[in-house]
N, C-alpha and C. Protein backbone atom coordinates (compact mmCIF):
# COMPACT_ATOMS: atom_id res chain seq x y z
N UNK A 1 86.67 -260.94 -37.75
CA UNK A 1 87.69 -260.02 -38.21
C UNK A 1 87.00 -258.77 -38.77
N UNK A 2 87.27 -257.47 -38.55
CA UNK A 2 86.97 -256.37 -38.73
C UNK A 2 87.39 -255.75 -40.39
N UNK A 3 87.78 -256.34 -40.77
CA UNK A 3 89.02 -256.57 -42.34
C UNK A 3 89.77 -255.36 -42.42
N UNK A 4 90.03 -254.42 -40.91
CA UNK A 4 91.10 -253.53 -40.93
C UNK A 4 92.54 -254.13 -41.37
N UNK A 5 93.15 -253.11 -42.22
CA UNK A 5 94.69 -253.42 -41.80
C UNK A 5 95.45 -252.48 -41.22
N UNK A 6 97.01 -252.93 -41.30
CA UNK A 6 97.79 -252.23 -40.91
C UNK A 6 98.31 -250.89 -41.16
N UNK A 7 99.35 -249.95 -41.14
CA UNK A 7 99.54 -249.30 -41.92
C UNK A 7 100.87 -248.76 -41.10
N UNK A 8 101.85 -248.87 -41.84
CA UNK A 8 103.36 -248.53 -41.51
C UNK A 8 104.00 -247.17 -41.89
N UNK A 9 104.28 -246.11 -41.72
CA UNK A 9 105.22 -245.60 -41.96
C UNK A 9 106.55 -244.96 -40.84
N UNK A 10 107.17 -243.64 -41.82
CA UNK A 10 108.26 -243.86 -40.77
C UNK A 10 109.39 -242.16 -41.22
N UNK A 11 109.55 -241.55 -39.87
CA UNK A 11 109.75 -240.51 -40.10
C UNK A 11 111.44 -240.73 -39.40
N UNK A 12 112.51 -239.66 -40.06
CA UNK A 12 113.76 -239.69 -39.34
C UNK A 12 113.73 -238.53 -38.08
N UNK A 13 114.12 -239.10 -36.84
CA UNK A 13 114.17 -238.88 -35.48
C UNK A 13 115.34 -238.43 -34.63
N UNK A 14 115.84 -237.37 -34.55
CA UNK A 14 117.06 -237.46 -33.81
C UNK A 14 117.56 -237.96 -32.78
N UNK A 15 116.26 -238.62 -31.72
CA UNK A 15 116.12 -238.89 -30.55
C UNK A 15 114.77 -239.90 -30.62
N UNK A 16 114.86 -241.09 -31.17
CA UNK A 16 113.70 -241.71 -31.74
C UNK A 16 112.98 -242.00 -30.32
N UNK A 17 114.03 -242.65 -29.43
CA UNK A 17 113.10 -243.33 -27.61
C UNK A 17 112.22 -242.08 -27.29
N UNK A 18 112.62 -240.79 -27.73
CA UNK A 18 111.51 -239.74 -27.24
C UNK A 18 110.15 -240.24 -27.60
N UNK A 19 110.19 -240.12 -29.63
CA UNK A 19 109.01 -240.41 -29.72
C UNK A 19 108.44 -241.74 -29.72
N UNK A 20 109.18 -242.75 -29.38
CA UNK A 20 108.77 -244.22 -29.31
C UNK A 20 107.91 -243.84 -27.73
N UNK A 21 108.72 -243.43 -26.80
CA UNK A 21 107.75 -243.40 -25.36
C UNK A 21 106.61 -242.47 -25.60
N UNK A 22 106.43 -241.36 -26.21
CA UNK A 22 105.10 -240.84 -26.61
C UNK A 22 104.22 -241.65 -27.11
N UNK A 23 104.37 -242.54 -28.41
CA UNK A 23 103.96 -242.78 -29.07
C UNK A 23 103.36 -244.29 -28.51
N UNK A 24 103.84 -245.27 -27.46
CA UNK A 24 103.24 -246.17 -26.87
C UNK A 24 102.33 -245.90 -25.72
N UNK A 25 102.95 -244.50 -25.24
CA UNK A 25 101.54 -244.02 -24.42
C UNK A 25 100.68 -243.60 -24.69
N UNK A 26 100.49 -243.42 -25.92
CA UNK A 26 99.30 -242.41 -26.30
C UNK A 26 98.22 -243.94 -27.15
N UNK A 27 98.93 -244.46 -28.29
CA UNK A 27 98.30 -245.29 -28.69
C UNK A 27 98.44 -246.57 -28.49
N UNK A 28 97.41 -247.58 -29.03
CA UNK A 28 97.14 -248.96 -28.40
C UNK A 28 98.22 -250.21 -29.46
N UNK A 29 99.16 -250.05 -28.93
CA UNK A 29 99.94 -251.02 -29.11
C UNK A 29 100.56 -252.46 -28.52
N UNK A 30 99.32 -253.02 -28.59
CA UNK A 30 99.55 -254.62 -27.80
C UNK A 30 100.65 -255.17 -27.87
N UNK A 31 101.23 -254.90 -29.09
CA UNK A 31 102.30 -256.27 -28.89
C UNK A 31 104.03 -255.72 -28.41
N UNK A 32 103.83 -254.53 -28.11
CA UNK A 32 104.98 -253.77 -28.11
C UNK A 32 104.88 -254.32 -26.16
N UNK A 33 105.65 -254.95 -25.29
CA UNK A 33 105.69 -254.75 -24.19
C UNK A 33 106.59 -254.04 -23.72
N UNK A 34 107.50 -253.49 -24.02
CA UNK A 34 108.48 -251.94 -23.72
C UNK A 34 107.94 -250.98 -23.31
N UNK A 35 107.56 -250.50 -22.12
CA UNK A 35 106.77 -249.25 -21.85
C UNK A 35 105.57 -249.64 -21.83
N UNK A 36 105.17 -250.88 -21.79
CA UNK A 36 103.49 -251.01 -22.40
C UNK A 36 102.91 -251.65 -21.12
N UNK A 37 103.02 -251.37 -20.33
CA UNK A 37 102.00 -251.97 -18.94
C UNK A 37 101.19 -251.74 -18.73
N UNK A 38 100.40 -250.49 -18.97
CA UNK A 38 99.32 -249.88 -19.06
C UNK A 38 98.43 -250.83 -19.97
N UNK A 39 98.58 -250.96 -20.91
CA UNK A 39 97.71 -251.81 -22.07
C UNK A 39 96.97 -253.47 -21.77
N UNK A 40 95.90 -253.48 -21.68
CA UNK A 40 95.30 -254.46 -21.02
C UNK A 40 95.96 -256.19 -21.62
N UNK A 41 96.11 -256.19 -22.72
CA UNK A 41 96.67 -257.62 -23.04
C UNK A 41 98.59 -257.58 -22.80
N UNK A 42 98.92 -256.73 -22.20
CA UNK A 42 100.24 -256.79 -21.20
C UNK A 42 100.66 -258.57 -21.14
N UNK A 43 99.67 -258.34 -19.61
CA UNK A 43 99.95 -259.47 -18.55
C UNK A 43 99.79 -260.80 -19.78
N UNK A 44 98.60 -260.96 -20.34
CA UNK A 44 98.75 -262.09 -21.16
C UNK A 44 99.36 -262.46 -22.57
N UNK A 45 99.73 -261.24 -22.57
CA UNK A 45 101.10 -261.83 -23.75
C UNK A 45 102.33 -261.81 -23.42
N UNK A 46 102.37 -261.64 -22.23
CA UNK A 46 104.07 -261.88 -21.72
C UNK A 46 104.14 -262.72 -20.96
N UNK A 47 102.68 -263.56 -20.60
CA UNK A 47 102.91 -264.86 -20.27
C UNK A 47 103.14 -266.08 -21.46
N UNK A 48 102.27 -265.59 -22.27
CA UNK A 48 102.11 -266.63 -23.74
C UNK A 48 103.74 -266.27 -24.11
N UNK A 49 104.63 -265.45 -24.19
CA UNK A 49 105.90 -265.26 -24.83
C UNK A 49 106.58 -265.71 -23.64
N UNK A 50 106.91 -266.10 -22.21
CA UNK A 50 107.03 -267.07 -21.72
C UNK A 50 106.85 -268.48 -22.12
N UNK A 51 105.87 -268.98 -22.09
CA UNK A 51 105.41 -270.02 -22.81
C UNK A 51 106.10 -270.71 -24.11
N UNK A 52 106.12 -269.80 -24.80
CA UNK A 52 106.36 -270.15 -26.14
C UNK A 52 108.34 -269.97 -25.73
N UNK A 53 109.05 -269.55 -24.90
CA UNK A 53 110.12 -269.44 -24.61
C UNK A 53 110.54 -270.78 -24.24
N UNK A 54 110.13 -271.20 -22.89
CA UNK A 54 109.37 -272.52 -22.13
C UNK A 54 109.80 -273.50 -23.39
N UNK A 55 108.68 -273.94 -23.80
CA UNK A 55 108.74 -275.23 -25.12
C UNK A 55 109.76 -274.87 -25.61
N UNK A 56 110.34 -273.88 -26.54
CA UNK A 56 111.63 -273.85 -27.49
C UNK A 56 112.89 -274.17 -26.59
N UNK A 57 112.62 -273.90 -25.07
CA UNK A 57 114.43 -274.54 -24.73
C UNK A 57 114.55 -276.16 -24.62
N UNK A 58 112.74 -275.95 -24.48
CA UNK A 58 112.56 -278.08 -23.95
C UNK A 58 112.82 -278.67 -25.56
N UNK A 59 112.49 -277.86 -26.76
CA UNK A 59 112.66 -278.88 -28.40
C UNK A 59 113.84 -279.34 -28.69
N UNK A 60 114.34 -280.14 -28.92
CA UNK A 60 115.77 -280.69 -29.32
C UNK A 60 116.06 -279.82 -30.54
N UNK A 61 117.87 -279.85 -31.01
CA UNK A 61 118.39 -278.71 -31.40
C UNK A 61 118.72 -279.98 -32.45
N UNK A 62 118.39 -279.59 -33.15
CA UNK A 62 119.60 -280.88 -34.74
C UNK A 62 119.04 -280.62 -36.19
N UNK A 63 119.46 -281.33 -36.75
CA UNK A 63 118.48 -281.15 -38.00
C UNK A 63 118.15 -282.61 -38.06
């Protein structure tokens, strides 16, 4: 681990999908798959979120 973190903020947008599609093309946002095909861990996290889809319909529902 690199001991980077995160860092959130957040501006008001009149037309936010403008800058949401700028803003996933320009920077490296893995986990966003909306627009994100370009980004090399794509293909394998939208198989693993398959996956993890997969098992949760096979778990029984009850308490």
């Amino acid at each position: 681990m690199d001991g980077g973190h995160a860092r959130v903020c957040w501006i008001e947008q009149n037309e936010p999908w403008t800058l949401e599609s700028r803003l996933i093309s320009e920077l490296d946002v893995p986990l966003n798959l909306d627009q994100n095909h370009h980004n090399a861990f794509y293909g394998h996290l939208k198989d693993l979120r398959a996956q993890a889809r997969q098992r949760a319909r096979e778990l029984p529902v009850g308490t």
